[in-house]
C-alpha atoms as a PDB file:
ATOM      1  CA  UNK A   1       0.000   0.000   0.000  1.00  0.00           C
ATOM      2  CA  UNK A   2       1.607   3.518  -0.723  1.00  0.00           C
ATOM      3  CA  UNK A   3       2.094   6.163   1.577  1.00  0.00           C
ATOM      4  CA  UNK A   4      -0.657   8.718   1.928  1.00  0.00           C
ATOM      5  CA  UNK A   5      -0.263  12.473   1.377  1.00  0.00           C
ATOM      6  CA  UNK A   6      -0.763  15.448   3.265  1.00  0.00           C
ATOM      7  CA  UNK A   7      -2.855  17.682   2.483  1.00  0.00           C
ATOM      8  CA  UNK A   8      -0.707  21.042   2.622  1.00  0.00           C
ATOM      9  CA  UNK A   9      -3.286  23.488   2.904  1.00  0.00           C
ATOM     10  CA  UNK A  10      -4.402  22.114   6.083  1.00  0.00           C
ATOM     11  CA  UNK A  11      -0.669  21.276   7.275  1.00  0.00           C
ATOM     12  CA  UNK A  12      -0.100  25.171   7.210  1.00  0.00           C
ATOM     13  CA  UNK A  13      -3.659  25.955   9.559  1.00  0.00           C
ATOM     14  CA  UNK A  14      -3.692  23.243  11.918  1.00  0.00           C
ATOM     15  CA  UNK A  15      -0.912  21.583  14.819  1.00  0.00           C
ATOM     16  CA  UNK A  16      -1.054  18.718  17.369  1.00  0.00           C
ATOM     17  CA  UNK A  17      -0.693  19.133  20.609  1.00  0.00           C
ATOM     18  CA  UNK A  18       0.687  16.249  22.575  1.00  0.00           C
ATOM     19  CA  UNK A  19      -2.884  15.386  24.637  1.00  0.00           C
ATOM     20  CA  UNK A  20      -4.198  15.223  20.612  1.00  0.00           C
ATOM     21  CA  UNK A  21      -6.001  17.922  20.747  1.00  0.00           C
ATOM     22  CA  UNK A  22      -5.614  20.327  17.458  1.00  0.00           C
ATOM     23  CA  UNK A  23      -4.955  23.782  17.759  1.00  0.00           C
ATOM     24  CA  UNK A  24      -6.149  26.353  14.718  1.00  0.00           C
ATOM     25  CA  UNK A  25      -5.781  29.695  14.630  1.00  0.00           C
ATOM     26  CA  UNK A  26      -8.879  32.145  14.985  1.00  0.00           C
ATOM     27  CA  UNK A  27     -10.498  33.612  12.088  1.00  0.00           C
ATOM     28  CA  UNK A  28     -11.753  37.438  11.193  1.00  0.00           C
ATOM     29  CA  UNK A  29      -7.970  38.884  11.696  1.00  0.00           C
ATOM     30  CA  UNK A  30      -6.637  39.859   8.380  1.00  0.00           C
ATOM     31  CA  UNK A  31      -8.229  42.641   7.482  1.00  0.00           C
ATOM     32  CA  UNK A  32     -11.232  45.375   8.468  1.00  0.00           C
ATOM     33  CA  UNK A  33      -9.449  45.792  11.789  1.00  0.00           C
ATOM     34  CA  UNK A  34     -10.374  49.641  12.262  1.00  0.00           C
ATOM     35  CA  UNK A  35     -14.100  48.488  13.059  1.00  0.00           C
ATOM     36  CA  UNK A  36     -13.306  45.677  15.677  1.00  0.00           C
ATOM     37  CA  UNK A  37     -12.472  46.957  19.204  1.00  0.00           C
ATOM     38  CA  UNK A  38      -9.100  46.562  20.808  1.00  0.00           C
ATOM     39  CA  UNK A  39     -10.144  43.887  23.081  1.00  0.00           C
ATOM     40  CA  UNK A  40     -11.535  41.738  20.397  1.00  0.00           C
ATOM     41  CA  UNK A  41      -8.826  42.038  18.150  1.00  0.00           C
ATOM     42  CA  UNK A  42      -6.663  41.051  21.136  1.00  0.00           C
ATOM     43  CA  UNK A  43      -8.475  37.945  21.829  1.00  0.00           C
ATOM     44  CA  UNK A  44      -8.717  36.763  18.430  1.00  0.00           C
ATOM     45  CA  UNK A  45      -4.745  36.639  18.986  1.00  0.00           C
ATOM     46  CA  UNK A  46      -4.837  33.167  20.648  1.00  0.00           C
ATOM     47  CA  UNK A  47      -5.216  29.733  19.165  1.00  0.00           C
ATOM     48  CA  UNK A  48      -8.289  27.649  19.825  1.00  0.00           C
ATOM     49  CA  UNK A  49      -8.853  24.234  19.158  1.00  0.00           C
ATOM     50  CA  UNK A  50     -10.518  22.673  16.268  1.00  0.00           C
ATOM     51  CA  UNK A  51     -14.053  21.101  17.455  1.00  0.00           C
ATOM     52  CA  UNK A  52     -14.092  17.507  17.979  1.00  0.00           C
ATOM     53  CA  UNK A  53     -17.303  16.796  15.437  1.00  0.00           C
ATOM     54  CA  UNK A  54     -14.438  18.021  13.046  1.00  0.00           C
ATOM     55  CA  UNK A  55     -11.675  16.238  14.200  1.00  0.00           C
ATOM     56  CA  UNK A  56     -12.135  13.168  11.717  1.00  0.00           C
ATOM     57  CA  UNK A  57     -11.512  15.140   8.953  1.00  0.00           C
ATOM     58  CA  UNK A  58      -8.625  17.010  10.214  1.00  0.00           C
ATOM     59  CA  UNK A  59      -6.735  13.561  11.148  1.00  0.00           C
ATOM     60  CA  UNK A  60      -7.712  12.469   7.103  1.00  0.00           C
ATOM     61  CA  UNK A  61      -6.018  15.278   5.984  1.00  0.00           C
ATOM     62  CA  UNK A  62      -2.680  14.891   8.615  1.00  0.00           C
ATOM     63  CA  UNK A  63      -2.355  11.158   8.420  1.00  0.00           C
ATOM     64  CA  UNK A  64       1.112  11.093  10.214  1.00  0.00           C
ATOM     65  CA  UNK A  65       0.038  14.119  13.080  1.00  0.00           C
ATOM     66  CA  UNK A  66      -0.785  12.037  15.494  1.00  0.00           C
END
C-alpha cells in the first residue's frame, strides 16, 4: 500500500498538541481591523482548538500528526 499524502493546505492551519487535541488559529484577523475593538482584536490573537465533530476530517487530511 503507498504512503498517503498530506494535504498542505491544512498542514499550514492546523498543529497537534501532545494530549491530541488540534490547535487552529482564529479567524476574522486579516483585514477590516479599524471596526473591531481593541479587546476583540486582542483575543482573536490566541489559538483555539478545532471542534471535535471536526476532528475526523482534520486527522484524514494529517495522516502522520498524530
Amino acid at each position: 500500500m503507498p504512503k498517503l499524502k498530506t494535504n498542505k493546505a491544512a498542514a499550514k492551519r492546523f498543529k497537534f498538541t501532545k494530549s491530541g487535541k488540534v490547535k487552529r488559529n482564529k479567524a476574522y484577523r486579516s483585514h477590516i481591523l479599524t471596526k473591531k475593538t481593541t479587546k476583540r482584536k486582542r483575543n482573536l490573537r490566541h489559538a483555539g482548538y478545532v471542534h471535535e465533530s471536526n476532528l475526523g476530517a482534520i486527522k484524514d487530511l494529517l495522516p502522520y500528526g498524530k
